[in-house]
PDB file of N, CA and C in Angstrom:
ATOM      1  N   UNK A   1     -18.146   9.923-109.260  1.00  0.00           N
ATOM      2  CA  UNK A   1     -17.251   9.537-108.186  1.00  0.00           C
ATOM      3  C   UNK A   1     -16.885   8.065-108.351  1.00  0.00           C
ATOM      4  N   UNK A   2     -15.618   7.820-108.336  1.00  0.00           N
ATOM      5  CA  UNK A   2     -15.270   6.440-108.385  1.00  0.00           C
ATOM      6  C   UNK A   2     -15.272   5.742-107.158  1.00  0.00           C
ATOM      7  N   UNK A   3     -15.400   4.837-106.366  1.00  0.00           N
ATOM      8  CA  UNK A   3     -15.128   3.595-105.451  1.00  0.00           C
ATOM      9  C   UNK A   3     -13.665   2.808-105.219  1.00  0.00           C
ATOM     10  N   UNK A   4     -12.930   2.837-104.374  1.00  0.00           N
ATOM     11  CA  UNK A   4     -12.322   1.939-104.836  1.00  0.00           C
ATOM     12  C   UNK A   4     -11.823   1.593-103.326  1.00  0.00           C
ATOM     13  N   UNK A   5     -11.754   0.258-103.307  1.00  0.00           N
ATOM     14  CA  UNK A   5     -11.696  -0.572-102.255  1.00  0.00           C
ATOM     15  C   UNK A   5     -10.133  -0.622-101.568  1.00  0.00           C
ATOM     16  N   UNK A   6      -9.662  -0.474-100.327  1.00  0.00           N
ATOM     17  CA  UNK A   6      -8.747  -0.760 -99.640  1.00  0.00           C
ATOM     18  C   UNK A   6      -8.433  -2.218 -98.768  1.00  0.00           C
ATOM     19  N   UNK A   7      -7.638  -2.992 -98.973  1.00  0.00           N
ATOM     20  CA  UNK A   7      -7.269  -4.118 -98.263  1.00  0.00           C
ATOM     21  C   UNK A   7      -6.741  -3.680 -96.785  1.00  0.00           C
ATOM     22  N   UNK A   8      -7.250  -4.766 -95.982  1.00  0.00           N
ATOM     23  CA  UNK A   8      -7.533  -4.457 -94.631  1.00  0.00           C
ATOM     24  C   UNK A   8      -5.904  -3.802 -94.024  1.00  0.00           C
ATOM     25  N   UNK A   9      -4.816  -4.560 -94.974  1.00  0.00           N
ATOM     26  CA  UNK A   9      -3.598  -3.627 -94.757  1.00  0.00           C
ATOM     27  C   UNK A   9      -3.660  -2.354 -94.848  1.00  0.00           C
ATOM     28  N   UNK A  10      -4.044  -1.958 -96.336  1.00  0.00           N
ATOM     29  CA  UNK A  10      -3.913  -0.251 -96.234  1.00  0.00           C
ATOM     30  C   UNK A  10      -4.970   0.693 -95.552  1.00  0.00           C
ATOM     31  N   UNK A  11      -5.844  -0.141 -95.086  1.00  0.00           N
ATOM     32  CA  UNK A  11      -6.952   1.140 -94.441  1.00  0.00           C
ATOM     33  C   UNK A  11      -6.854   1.855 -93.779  1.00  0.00           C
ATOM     34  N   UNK A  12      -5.676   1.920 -93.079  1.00  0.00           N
ATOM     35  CA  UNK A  12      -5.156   2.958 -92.554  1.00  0.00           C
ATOM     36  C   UNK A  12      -4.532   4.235 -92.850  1.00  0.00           C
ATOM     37  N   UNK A  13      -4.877   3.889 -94.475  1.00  0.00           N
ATOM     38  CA  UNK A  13      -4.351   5.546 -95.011  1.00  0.00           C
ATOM     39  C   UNK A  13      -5.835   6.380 -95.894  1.00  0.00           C
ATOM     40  N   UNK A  14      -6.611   5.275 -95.317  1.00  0.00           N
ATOM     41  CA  UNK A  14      -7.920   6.380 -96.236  1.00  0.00           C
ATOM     42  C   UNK A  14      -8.178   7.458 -95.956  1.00  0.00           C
ATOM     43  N   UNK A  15      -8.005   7.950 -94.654  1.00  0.00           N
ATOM     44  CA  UNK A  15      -8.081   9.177 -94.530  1.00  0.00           C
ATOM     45  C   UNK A  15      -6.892  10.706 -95.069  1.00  0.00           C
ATOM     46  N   UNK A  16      -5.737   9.728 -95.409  1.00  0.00           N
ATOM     47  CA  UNK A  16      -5.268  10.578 -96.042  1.00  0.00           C
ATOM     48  C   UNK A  16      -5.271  10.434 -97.833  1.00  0.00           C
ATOM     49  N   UNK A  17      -5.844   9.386 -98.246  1.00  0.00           N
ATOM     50  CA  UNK A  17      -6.258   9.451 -99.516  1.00  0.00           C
ATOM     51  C   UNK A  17      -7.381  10.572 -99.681  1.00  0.00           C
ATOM     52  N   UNK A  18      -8.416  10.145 -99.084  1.00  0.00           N
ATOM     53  CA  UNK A  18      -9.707  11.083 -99.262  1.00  0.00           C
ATOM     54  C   UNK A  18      -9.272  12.066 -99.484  1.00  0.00           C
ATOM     55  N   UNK A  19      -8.645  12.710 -98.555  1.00  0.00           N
ATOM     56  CA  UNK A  19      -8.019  14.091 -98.337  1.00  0.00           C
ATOM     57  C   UNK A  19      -7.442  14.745 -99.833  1.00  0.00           C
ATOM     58  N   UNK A  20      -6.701  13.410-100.698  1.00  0.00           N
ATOM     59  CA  UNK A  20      -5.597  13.786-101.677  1.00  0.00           C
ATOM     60  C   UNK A  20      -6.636  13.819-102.747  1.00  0.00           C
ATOM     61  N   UNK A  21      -7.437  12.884-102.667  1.00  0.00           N
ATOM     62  CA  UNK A  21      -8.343  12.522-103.863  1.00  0.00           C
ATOM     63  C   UNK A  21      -9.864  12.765-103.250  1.00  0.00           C
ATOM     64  N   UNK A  22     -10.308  13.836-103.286  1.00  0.00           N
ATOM     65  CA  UNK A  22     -11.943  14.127-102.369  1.00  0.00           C
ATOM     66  C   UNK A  22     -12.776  13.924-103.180  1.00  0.00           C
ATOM     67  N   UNK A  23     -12.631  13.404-104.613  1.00  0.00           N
ATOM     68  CA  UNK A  23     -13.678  13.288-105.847  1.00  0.00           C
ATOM     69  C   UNK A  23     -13.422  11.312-106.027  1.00  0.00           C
ATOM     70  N   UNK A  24     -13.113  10.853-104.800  1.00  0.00           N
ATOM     71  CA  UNK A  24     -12.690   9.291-105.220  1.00  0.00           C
ATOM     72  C   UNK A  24     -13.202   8.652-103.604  1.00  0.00           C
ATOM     73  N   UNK A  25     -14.129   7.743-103.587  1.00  0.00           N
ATOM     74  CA  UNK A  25     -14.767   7.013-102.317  1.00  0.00           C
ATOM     75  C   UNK A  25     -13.684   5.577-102.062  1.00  0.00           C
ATOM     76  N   UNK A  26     -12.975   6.122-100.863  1.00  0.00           N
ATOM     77  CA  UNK A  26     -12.071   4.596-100.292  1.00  0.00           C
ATOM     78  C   UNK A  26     -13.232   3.994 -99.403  1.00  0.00           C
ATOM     79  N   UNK A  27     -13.011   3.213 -99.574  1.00  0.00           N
ATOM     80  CA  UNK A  27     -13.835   1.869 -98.796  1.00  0.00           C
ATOM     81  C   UNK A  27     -13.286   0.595 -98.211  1.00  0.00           C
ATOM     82  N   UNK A  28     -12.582   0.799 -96.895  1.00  0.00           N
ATOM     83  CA  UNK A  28     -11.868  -0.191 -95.913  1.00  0.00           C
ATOM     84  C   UNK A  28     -12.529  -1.611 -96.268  1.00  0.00           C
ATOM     85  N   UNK A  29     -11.561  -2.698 -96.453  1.00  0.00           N
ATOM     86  CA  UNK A  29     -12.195  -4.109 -96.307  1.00  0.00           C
ATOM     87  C   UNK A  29     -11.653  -4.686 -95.181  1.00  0.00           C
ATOM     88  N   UNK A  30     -13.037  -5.121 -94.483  1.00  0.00           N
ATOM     89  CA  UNK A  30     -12.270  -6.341 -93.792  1.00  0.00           C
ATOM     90  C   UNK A  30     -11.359  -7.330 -93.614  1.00  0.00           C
ATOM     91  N   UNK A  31     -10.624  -7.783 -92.380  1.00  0.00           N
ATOM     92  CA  UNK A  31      -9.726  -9.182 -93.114  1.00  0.00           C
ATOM     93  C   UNK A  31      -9.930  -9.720 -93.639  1.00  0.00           C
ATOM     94  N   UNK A  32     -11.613 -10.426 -93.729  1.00  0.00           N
ATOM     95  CA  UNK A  32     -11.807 -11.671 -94.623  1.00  0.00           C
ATOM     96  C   UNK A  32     -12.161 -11.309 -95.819  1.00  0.00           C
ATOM     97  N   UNK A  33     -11.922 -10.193 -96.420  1.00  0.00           N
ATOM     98  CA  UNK A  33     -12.020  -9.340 -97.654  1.00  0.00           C
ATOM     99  C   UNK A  33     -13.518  -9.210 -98.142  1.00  0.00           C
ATOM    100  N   UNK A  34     -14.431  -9.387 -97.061  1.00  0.00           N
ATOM    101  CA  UNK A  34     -15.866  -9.353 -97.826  1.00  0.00           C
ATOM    102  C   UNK A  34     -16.126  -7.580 -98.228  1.00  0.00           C
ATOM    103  N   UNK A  35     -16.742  -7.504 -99.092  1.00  0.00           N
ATOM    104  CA  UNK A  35     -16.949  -5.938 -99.637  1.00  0.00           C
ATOM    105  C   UNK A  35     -18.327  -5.324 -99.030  1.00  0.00           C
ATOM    106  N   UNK A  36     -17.863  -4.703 -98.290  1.00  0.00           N
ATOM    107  CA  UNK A  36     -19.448  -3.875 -97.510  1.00  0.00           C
ATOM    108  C   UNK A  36     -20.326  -3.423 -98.482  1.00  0.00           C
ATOM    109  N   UNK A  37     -21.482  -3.119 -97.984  1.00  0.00           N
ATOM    110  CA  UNK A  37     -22.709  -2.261 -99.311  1.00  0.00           C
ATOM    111  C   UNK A  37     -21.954  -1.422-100.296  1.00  0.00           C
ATOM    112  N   UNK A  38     -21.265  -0.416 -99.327  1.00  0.00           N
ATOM    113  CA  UNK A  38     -20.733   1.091 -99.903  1.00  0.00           C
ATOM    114  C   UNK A  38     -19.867   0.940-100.477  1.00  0.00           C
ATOM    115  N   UNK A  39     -19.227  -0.450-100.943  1.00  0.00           N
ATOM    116  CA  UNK A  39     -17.949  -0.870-102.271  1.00  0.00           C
ATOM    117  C   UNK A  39     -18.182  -1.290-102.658  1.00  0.00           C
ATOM    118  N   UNK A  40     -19.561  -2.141-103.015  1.00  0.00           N
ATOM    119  CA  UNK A  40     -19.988  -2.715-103.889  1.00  0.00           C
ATOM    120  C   UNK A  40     -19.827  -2.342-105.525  1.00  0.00           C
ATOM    121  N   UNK A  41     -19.817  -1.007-105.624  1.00  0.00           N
ATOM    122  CA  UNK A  41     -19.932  -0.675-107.070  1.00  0.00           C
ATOM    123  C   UNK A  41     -18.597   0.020-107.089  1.00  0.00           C
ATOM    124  N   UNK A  42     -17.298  -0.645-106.746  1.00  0.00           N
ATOM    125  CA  UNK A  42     -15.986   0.092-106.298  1.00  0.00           C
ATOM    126  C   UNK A  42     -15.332  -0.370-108.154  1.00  0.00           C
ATOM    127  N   UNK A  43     -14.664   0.257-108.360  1.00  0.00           N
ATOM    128  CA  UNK A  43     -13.953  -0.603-109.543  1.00  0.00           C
ATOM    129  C   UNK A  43     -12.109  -0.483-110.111  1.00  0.00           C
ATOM    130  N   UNK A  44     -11.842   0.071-108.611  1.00  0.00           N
ATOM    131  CA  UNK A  44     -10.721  -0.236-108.377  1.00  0.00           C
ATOM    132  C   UNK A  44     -10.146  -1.033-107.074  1.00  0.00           C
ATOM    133  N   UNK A  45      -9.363  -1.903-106.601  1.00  0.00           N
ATOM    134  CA  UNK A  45      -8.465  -2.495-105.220  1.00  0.00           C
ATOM    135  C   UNK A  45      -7.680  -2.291-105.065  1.00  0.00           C
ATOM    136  N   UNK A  46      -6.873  -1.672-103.828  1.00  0.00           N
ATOM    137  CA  UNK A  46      -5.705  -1.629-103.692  1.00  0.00           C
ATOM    138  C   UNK A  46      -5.799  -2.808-102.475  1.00  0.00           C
ATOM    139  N   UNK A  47      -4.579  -3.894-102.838  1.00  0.00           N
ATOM    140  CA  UNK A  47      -4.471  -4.924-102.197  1.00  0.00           C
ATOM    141  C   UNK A  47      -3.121  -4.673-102.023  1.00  0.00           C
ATOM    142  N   UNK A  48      -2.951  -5.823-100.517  1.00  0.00           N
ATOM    143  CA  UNK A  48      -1.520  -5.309-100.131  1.00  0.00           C
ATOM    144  C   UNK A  48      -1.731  -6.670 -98.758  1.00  0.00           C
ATOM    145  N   UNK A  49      -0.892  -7.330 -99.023  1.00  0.00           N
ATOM    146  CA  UNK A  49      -1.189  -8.796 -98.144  1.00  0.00           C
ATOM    147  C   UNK A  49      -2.822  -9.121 -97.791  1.00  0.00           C
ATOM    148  N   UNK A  50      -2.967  -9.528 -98.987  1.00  0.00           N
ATOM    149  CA  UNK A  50      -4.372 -10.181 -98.647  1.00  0.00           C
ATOM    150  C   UNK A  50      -4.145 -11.261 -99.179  1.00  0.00           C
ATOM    151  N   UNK A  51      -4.497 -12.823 -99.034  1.00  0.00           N
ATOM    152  CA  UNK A  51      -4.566 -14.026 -99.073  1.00  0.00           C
ATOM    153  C   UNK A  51      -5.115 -14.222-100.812  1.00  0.00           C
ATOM    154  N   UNK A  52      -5.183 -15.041-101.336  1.00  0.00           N
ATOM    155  CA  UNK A  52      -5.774 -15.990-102.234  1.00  0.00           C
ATOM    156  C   UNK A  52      -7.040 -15.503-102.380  1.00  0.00           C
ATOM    157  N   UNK A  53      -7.699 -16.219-100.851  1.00  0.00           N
ATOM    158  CA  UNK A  53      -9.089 -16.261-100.601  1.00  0.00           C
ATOM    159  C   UNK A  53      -9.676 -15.606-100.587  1.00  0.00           C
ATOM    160  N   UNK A  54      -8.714 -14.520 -99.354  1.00  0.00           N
ATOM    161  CA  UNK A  54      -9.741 -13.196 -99.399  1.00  0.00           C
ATOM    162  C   UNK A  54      -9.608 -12.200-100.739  1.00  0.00           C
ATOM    163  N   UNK A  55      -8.748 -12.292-101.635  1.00  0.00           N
ATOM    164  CA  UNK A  55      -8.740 -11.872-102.816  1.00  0.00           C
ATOM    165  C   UNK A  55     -10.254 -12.174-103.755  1.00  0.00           C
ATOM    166  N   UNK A  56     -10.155 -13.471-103.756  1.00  0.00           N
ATOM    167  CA  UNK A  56     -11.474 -14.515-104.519  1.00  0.00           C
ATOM    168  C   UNK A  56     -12.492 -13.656-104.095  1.00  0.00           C
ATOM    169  N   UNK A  57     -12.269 -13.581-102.665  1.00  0.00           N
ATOM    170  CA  UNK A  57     -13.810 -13.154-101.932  1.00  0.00           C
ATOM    171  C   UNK A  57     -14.232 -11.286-101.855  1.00  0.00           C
ATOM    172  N   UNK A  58     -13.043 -10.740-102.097  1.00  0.00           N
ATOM    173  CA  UNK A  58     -13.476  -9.172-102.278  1.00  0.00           C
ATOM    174  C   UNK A  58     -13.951  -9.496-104.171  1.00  0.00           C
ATOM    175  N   UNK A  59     -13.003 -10.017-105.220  1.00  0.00           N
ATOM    176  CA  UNK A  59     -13.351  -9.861-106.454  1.00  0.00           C
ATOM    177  C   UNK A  59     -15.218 -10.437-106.473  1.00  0.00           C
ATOM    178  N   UNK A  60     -15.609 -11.458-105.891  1.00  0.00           N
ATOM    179  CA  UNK A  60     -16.733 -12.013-105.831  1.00  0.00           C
ATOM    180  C   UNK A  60     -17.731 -10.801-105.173  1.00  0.00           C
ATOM    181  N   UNK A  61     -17.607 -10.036-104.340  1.00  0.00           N
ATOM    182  CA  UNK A  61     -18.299  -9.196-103.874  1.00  0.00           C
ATOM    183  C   UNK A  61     -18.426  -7.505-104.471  1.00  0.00           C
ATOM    184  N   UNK A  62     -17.693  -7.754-105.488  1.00  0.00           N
ATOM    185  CA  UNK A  62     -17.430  -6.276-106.697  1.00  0.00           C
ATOM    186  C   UNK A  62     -17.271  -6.418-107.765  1.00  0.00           C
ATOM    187  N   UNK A  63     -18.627  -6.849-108.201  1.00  0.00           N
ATOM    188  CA  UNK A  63     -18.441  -6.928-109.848  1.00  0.00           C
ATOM    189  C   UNK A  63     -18.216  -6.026-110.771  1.00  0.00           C
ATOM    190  N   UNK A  64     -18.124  -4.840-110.266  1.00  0.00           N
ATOM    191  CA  UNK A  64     -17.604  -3.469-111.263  1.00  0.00           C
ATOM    192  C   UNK A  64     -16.569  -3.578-111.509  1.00  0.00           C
ATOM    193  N   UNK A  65     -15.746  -3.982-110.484  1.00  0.00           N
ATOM    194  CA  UNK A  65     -13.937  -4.011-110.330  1.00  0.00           C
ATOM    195  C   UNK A  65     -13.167  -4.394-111.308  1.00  0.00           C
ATOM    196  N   UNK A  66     -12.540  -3.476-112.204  1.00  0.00           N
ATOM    197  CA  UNK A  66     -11.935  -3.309-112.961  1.00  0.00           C
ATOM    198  C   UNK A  66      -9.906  -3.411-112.869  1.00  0.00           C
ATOM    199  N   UNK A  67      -9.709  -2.653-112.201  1.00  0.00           N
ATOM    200  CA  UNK A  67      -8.279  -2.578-111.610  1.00  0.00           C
ATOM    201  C   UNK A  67      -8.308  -3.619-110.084  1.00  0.00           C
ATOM    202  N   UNK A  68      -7.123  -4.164-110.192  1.00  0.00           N
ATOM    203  CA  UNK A  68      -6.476  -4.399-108.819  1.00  0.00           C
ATOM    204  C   UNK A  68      -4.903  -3.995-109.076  1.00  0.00           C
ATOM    205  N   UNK A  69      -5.162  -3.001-107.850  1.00  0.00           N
ATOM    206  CA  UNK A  69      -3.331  -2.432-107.534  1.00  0.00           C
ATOM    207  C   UNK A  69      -2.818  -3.211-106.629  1.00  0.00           C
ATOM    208  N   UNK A  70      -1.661  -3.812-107.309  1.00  0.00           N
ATOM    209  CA  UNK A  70      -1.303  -4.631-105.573  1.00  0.00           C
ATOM    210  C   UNK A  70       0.264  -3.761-105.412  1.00  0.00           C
ATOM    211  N   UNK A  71       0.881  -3.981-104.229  1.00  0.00           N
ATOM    212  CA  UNK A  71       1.803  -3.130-103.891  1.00  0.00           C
ATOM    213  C   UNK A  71       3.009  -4.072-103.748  1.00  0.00           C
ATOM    214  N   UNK A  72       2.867  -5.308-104.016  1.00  0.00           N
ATOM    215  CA  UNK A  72       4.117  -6.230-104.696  1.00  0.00           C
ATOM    216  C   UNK A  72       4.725  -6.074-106.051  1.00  0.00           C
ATOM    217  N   UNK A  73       6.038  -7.032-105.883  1.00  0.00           N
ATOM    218  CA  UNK A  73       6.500  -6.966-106.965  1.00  0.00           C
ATOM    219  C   UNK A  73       5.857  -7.997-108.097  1.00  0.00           C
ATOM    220  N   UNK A  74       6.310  -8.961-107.525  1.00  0.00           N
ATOM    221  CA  UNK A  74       5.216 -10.431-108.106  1.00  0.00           C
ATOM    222  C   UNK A  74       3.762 -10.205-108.201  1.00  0.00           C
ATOM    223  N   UNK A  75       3.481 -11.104-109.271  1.00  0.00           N
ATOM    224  CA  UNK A  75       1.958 -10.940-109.233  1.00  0.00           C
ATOM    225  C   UNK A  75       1.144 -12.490-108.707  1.00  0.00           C
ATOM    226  N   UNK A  76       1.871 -13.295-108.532  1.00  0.00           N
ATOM    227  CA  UNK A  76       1.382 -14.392-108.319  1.00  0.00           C
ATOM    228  C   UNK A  76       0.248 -14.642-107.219  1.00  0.00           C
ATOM    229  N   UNK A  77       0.252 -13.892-106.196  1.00  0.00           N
ATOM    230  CA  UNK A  77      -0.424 -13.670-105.403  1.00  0.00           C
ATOM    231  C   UNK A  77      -2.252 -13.253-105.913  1.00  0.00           C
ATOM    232  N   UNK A  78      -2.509 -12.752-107.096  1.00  0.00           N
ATOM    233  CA  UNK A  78      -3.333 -12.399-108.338  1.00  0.00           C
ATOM    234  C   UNK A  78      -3.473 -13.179-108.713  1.00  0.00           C
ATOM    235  N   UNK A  79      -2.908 -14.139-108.980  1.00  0.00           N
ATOM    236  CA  UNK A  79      -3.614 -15.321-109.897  1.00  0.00           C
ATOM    237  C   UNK A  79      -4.482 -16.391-109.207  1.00  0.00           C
ATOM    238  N   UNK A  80      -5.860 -15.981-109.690  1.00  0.00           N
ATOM    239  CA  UNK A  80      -6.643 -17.025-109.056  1.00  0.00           C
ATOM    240  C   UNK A  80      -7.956 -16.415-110.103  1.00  0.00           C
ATOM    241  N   UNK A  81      -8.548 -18.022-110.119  1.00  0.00           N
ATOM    242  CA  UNK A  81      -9.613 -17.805-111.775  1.00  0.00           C
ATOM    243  C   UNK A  81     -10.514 -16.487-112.021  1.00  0.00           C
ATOM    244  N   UNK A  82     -10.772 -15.865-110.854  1.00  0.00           N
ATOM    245  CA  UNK A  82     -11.393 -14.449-110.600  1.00  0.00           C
ATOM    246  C   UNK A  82     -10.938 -13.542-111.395  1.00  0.00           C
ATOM    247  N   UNK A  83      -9.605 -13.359-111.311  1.00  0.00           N
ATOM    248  CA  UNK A  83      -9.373 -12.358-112.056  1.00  0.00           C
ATOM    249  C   UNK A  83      -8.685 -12.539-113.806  1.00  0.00           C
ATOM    250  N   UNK A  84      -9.363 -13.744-114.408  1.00  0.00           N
ATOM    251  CA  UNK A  84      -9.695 -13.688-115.871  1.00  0.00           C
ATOM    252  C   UNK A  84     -10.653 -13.645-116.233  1.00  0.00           C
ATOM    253  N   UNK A  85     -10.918 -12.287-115.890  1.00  0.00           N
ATOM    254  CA  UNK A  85     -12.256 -11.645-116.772  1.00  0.00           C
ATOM    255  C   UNK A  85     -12.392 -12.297-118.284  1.00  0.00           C
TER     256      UNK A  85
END
């Protein structure tokens, strides 16, 4: 089963993800993007207006995390030293 973390924007559709994908664990983040226990080992994000910071601060709290989906066009919003693996 994969993990993969929702920004406090989209958490409002996990229940219809689950539904689409029942072999894949969504895991709501808070505004301040900290990653609860149960996303800890998430290794995908779907981000979608989350800040800089709270970006820094979900990547800092999921070191599995492999993908970030963001739902912009630009990526600039992504760039911050975290995510050069």
């Amino acid at each position: 089963m994969f993990t993969v973390l929702l920004s406090a924007h989209v958490a409002e559709a996990q229940a219809r993800l689950s539904a689409a994908f029942p072999d894949t664990r969504f895991v709501p983040l808070p505004n301040g993007g900290e990653v609860p226990p149960e996303g800890m080992d998430a290794v995908a994000l779907f981000r979608c207006a989350m800040s800089k910071p709270q970006l820094q601060t979900t990547i800092g709290g999921a070191p599995a995390l492999r993908w970030i989906h963001s739902c912009t066009a630009g990526f600039d919003q992504l760039l911050v030293p975290e995510t050069w693996w």
